[in-house]
N, C-alpha and C. Protein backbone atom coordinates (compact mmCIF):
# COMPACT_ATOMS: atom_id res chain seq x y z
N UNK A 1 111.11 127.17 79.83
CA UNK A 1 111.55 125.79 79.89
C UNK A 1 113.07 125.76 79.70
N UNK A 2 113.80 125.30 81.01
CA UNK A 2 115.07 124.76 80.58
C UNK A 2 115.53 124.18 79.13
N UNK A 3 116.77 124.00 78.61
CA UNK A 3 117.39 123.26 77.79
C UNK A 3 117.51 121.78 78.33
N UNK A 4 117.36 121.77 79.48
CA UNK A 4 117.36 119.73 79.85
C UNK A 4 116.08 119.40 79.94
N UNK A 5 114.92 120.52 80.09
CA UNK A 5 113.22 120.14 80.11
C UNK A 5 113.47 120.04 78.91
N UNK A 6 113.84 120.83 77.52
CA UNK A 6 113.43 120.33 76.36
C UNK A 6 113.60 119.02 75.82
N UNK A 7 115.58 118.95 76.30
CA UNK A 7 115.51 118.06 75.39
C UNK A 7 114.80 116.56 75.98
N UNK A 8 114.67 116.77 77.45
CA UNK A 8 114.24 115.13 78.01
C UNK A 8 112.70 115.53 77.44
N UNK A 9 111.75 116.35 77.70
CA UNK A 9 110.20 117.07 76.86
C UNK A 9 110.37 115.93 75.63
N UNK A 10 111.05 116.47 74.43
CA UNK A 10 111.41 115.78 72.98
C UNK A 10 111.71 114.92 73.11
N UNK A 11 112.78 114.11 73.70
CA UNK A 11 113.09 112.85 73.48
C UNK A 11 112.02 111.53 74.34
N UNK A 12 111.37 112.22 75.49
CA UNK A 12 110.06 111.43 75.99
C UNK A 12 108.74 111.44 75.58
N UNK A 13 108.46 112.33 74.79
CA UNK A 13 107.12 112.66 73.93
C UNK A 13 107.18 112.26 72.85
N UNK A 14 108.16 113.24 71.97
CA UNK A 14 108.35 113.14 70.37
C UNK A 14 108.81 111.93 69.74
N UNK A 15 110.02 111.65 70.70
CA UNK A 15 110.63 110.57 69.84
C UNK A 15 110.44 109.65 70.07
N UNK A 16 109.95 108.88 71.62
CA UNK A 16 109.64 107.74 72.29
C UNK A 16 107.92 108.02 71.99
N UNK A 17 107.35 108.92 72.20
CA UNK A 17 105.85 109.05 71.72
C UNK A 17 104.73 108.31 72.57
N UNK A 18 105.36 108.69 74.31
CA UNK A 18 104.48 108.45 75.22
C UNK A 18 104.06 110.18 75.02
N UNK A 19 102.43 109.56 75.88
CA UNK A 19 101.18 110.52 76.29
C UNK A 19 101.95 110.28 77.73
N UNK A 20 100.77 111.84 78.22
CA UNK A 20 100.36 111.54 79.90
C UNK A 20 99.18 111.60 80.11
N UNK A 21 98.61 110.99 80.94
CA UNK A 21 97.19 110.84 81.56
C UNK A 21 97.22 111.20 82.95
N UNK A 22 97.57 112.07 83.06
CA UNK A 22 97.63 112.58 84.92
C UNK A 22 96.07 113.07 85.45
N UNK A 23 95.23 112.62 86.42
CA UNK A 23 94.20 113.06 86.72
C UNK A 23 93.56 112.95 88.65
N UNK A 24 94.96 113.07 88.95
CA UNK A 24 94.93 113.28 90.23
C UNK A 24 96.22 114.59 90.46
N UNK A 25 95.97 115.54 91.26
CA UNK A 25 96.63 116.20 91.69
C UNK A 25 97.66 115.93 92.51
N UNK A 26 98.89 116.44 91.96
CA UNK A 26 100.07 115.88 92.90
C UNK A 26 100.56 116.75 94.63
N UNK A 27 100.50 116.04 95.44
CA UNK A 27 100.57 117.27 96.51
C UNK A 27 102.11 117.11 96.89
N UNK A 28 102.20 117.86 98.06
CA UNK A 28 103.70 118.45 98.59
C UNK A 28 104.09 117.01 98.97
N UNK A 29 103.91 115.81 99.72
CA UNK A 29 104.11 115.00 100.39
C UNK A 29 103.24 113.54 99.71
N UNK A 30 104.11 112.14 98.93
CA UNK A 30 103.23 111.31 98.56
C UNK A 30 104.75 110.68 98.83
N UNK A 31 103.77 109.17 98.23
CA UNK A 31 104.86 108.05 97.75
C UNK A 31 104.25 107.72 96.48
N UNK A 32 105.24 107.66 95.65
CA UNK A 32 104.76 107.63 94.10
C UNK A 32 105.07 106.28 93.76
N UNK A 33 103.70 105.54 93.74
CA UNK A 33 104.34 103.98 93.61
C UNK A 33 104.08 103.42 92.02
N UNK A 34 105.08 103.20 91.62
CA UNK A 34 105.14 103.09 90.25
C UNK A 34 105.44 101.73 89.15
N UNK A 35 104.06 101.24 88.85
CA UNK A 35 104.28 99.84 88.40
C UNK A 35 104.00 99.82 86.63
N UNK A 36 104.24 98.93 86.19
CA UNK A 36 105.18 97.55 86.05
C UNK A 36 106.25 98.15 85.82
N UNK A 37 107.43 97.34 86.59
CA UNK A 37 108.47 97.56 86.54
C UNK A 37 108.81 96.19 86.03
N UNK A 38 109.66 96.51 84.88
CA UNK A 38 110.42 94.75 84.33
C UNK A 38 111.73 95.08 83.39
N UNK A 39 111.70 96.31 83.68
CA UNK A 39 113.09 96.46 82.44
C UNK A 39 113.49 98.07 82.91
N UNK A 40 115.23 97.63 82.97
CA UNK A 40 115.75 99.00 83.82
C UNK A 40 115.10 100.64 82.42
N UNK A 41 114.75 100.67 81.27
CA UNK A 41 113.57 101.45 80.83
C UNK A 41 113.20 102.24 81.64
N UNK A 42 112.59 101.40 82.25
CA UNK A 42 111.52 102.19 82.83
C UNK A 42 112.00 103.06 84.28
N UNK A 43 113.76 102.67 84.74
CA UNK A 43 113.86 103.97 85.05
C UNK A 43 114.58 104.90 84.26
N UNK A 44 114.55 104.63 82.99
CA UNK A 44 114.81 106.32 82.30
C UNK A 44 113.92 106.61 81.56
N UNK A 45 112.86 105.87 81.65
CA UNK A 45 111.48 106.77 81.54
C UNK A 45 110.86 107.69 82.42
N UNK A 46 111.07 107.06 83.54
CA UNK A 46 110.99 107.90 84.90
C UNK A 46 111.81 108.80 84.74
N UNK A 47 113.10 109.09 84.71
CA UNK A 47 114.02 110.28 85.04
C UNK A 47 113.32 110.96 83.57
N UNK A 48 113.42 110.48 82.50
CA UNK A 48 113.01 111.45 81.09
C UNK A 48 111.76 112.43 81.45
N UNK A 49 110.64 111.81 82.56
CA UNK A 49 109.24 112.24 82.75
C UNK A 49 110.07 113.29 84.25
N UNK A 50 110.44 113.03 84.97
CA UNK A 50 110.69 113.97 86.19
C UNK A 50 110.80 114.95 85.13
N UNK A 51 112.33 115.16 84.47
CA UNK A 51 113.02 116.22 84.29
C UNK A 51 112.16 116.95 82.97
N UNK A 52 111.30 115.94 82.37
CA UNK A 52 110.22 116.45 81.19
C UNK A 52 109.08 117.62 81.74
N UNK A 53 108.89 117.19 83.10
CA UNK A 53 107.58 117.74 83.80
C UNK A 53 108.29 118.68 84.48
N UNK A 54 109.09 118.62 85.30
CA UNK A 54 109.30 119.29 86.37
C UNK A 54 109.05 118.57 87.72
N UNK A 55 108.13 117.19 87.62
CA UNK A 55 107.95 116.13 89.00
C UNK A 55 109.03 115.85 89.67
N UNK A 56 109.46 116.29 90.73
CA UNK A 56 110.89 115.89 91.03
C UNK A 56 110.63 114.43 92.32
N UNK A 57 111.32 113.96 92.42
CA UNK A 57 110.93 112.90 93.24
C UNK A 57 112.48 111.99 93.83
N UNK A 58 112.42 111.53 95.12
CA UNK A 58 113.80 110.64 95.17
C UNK A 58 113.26 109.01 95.20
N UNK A 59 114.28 108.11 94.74
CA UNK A 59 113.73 106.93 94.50
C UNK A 59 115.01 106.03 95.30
N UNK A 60 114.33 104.83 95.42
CA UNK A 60 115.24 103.94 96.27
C UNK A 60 115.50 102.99 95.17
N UNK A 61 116.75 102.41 95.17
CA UNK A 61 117.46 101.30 94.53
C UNK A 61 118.34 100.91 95.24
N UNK A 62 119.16 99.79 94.85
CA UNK A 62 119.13 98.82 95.96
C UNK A 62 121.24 99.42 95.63
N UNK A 63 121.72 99.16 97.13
CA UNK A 63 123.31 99.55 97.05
C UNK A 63 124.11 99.27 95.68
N UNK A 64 124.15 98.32 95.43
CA UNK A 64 125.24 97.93 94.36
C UNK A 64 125.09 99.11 93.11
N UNK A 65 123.96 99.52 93.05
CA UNK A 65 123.71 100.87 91.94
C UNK A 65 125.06 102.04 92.47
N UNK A 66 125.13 101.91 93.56
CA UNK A 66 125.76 103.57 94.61
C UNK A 66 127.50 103.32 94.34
N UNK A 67 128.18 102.63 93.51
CA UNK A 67 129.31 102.61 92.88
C UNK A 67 129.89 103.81 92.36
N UNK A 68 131.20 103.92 92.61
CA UNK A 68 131.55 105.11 92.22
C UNK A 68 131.98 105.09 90.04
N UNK A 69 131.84 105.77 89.34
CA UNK A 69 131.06 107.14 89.73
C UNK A 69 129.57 107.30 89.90
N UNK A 70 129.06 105.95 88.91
CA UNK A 70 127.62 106.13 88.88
C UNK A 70 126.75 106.37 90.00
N UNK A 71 127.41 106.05 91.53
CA UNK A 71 126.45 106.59 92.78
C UNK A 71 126.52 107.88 92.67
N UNK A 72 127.32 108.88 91.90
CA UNK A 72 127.24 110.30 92.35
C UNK A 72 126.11 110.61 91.17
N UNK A 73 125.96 109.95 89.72
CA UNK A 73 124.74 110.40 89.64
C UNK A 73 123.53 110.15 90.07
N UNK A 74 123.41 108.83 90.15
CA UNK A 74 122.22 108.09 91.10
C UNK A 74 121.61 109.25 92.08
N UNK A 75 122.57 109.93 93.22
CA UNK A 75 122.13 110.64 93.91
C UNK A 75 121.87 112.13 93.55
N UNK A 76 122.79 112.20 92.75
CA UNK A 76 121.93 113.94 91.97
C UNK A 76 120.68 113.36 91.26
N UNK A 77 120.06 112.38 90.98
CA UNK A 77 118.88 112.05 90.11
C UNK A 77 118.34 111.77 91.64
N UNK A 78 118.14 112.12 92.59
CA UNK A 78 117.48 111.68 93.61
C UNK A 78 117.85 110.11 94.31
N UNK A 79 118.59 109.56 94.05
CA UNK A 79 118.50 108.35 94.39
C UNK A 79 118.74 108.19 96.12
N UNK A 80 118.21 106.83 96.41
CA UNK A 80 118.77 106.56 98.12
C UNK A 80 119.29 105.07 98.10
N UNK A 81 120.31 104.85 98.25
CA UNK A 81 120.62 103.84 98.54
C UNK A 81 119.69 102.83 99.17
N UNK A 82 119.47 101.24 99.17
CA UNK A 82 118.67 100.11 100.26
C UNK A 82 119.55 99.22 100.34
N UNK A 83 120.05 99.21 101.72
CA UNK A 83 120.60 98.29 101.78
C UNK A 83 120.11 96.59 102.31
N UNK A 84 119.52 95.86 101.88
CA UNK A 84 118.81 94.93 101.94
C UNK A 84 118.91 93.75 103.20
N UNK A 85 120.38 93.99 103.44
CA UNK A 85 120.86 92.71 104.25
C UNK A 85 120.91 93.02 105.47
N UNK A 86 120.51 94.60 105.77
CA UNK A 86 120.73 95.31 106.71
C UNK A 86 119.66 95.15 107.59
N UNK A 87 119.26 95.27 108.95
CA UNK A 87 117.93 95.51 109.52
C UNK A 87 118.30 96.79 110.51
N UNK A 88 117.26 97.76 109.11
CA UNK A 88 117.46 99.41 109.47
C UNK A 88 116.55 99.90 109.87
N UNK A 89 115.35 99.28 110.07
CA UNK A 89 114.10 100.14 110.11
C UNK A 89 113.98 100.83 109.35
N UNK A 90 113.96 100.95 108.03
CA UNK A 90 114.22 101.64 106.89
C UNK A 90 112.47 102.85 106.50
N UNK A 91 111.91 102.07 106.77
CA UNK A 91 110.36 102.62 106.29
C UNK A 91 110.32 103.53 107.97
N UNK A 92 110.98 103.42 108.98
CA UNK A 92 110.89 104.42 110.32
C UNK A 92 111.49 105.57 109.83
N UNK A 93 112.59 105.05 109.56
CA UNK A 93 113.54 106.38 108.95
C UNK A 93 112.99 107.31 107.72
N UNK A 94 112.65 106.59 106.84
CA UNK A 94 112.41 107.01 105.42
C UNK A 94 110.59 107.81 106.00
N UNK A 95 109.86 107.13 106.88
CA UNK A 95 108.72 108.20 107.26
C UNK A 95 109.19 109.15 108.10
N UNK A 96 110.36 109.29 109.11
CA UNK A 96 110.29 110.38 109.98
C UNK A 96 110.90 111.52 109.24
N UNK A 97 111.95 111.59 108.06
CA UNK A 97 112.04 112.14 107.03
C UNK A 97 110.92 112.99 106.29
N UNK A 98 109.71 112.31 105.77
CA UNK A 98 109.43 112.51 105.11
C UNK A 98 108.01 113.48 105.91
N UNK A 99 107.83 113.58 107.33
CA UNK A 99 107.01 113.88 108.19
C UNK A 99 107.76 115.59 108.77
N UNK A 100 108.98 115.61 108.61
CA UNK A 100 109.97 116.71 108.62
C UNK A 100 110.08 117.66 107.42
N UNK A 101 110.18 117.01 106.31
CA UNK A 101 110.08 117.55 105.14
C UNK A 101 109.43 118.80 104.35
N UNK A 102 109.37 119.84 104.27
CA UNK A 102 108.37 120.20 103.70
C UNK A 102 107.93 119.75 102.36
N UNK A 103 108.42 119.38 101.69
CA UNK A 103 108.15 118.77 100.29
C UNK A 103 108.85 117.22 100.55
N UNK A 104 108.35 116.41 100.30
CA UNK A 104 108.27 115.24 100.06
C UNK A 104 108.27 114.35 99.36
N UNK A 105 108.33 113.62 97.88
CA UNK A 105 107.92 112.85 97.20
C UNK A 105 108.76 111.04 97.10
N UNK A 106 108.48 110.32 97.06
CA UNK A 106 109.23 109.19 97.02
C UNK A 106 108.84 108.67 96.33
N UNK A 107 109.42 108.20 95.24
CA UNK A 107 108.68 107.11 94.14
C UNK A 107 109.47 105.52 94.22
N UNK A 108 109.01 104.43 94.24
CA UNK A 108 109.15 103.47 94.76
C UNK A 108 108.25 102.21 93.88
N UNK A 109 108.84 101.43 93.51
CA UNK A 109 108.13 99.89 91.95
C UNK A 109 108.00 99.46 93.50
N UNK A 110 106.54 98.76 93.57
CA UNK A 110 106.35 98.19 94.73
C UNK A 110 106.39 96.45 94.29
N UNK A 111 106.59 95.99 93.08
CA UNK A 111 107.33 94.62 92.58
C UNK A 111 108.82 94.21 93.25
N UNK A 112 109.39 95.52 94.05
CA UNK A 112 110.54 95.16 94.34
C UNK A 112 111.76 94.45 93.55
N UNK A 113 111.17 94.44 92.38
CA UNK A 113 112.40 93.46 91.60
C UNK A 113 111.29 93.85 90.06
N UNK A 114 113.16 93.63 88.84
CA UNK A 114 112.17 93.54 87.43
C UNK A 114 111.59 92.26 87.00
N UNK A 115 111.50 91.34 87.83
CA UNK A 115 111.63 89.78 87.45
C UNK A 115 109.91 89.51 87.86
N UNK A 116 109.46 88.68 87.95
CA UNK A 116 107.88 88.19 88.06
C UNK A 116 107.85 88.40 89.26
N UNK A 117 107.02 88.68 89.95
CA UNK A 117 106.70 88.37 91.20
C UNK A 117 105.60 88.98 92.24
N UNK A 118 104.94 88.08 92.51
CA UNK A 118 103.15 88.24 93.01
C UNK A 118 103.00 88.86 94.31
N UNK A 119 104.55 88.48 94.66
CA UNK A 119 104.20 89.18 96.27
C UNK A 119 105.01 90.47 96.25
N UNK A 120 104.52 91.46 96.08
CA UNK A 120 104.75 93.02 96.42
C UNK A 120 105.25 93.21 97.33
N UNK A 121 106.08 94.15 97.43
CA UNK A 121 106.81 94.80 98.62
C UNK A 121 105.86 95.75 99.09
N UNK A 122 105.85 95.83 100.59
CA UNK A 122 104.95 96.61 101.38
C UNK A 122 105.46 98.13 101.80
N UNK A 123 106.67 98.19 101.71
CA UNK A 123 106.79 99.23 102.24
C UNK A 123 107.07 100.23 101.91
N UNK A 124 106.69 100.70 100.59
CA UNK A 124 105.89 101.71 100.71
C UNK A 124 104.49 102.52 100.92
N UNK A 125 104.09 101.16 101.24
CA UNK A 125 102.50 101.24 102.30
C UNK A 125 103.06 101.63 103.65
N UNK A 126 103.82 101.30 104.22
CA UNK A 126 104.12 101.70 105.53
C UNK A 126 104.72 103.05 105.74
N UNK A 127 105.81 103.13 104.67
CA UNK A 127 106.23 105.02 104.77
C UNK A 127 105.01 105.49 104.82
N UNK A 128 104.07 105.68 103.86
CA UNK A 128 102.75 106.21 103.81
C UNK A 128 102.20 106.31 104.71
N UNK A 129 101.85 105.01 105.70
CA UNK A 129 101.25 105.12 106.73
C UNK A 129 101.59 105.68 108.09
N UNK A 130 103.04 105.51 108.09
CA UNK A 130 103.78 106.35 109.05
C UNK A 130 103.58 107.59 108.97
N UNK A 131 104.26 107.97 107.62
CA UNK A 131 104.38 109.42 107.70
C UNK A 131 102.83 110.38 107.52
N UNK A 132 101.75 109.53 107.29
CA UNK A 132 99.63 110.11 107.07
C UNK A 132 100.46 110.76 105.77
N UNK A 133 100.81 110.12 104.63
CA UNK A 133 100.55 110.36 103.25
C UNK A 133 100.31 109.79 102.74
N UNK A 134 99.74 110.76 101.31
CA UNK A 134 98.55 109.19 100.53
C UNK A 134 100.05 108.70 99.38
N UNK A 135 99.57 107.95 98.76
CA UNK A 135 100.40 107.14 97.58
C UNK A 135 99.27 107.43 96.49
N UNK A 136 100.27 107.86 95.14
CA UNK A 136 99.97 107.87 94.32
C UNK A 136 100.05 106.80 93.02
N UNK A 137 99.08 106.41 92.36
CA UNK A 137 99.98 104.91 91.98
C UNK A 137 100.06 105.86 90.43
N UNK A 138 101.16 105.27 89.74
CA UNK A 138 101.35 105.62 88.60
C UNK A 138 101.79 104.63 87.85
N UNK A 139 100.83 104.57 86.24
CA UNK A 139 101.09 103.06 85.83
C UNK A 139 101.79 103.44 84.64
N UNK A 140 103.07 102.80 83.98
CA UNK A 140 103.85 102.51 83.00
C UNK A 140 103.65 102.34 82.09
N UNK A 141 102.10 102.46 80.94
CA UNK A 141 101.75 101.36 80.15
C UNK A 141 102.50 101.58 78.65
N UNK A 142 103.57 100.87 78.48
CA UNK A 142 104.37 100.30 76.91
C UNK A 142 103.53 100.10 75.91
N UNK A 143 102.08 99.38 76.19
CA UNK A 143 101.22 98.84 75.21
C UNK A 143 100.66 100.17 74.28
N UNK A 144 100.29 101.10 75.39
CA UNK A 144 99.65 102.60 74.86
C UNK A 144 100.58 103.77 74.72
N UNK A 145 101.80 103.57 75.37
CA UNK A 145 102.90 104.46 75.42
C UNK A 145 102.20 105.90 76.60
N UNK A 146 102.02 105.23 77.27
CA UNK A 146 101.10 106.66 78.04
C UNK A 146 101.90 106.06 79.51
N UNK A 147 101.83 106.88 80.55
CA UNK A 147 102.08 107.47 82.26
C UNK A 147 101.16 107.79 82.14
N UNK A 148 100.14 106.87 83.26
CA UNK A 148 98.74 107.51 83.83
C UNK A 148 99.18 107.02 85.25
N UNK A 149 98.28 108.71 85.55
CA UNK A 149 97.88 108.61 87.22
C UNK A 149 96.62 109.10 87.35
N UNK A 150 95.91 108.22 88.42
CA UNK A 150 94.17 108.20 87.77
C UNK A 150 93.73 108.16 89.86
N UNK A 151 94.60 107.48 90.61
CA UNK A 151 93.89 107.06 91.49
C UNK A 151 95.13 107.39 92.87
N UNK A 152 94.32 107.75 93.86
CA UNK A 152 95.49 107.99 95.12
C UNK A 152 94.41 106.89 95.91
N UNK A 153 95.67 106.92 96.93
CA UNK A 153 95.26 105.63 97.80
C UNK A 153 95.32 106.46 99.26
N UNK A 154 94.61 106.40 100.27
CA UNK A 154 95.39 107.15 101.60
C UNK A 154 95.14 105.81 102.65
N UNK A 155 96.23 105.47 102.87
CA UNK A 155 96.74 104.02 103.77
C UNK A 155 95.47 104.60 104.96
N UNK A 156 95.06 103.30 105.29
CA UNK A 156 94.04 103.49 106.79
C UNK A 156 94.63 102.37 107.57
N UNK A 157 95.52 101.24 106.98
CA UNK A 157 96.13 100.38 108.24
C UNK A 157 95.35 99.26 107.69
N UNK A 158 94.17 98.79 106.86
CA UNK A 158 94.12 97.41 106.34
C UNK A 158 95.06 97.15 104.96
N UNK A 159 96.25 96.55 105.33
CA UNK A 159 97.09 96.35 104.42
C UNK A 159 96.48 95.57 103.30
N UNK A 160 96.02 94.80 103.88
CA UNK A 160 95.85 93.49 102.84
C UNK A 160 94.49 93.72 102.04
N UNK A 161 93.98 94.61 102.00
CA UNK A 161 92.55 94.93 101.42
C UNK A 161 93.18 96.09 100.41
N UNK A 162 93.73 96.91 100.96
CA UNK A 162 94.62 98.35 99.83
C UNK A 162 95.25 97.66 98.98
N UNK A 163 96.07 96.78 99.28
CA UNK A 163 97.31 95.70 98.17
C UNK A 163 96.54 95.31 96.99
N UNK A 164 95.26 94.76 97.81
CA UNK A 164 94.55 94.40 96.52
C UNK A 164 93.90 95.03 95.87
N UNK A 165 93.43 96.33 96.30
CA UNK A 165 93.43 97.54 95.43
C UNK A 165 94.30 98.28 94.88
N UNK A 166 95.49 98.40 95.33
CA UNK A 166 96.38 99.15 94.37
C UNK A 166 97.05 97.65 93.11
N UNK A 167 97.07 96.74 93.46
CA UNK A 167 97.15 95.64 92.19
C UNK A 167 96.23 95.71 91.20
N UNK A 168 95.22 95.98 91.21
CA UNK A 168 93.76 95.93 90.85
C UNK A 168 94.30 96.86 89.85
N UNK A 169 94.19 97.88 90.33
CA UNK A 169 94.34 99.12 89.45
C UNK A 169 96.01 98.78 88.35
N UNK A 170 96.54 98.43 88.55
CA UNK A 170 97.48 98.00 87.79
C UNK A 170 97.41 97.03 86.95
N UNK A 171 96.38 96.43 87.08
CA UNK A 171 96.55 95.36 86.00
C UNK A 171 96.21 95.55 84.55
N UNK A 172 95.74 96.28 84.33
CA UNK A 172 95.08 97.02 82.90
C UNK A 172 96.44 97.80 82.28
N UNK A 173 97.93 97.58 82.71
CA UNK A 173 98.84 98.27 82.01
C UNK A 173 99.83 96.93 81.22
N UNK A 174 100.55 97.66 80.45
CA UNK A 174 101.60 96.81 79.67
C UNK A 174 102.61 96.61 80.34
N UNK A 175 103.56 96.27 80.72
CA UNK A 175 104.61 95.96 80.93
C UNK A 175 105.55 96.10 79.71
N UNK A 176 107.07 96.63 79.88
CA UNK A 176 107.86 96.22 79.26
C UNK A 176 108.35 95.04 78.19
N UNK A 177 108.03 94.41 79.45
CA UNK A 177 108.08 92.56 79.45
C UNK A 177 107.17 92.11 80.00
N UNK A 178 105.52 91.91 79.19
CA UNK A 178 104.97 91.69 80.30
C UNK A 178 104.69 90.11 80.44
N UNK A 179 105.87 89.11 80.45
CA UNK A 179 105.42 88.07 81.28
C UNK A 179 106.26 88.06 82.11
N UNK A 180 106.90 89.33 82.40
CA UNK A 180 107.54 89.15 84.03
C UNK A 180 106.44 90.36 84.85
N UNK A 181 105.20 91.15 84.39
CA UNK A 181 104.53 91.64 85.06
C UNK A 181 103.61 90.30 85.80
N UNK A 182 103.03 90.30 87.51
CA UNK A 182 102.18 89.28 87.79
C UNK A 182 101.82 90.37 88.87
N UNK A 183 100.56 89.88 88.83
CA UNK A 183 99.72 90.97 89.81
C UNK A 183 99.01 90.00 91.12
């Protein structure tokens, strides 16, 4: 074990005194969709758990993060810029990538925002579906102090029937803040 596995290991276990509950196998190629998101936390719980485990993964956040200097770490922590105002075909790009790739992972809060909000962002259902990889959902829960991953999803193209299964499965976690979690 590295000296940065330990100390992020210790300071995400020991001292913060989350568990893991992992019970799906992680493969070469997913989208790691990762809810409740309500408090920037929870992405340095995420980076504490990559660099704790060894899970390496790149994540999207939205431009204004990509400032100098902090965009140069953003992007050594995996980050990708979104530029929002843009119309990029972003989920074309981000699957033909990820269909090229030999290793793959994308982790992605499908709340799109830390603030309340019922209507989910889709697209990381669509990288998935583009690129024939499954999504892994991984839930946040504050209440238990645990990262569980219990359930993969493999997109078949009924959006609106999966949504409400991968919500489903999320609702049994804590949130940060959870009256800005809404499912």
């Amino acid at each position: 074990m590295s000296i940065l596995q330990s100390i992020c290991h210790k300071i995400l276990f020991d001292w913060a005194g989350f568990r893991v509950d992992i019970g799906v196998e992680l493969p070469r190629k997913c989208i790691i969709a990762l809810a409740p998101h309500t408090s920037n936390w929870d992405f340095i719980i995420g980076v504490l758990y990559s660099r704790a485990t060894g899970v390496r993964s790149l994540f999207l956040m939205k431009k204004e993060w990509f400032f100098w200097p902090v965009g140069i770490l953003m992007r050594r922590l995996g980050g990708i810029p979104v530029y929002r105002n843009h119309r990029l075909h972003t989920t074309d790009i981000i699957a033909g990538h990820a269909r090229k790739a030999d290793v793959f992972r994308l982790c992605i809060t499908p709340e799109g925002t830390r603030k309340a909000n019922a209507e989910w962002k889709r697209g990381f259902y669509y990288i998935a579906l583009k690129a024939r990889i499954p999504i892994l959902l991984y839930g946040l829960d504050y209440g238990q102090r645990r990262i569980v991953c219990n359930k993969t999803i493999y997109p078949d193209g009924d959006v609106e029937r999966q949504m409400d299964e991968i919500k489903e499965y999320f609702k049994g976690f804590t949130a940060r803040h959870p009256r800005k979690f809404i499912v």
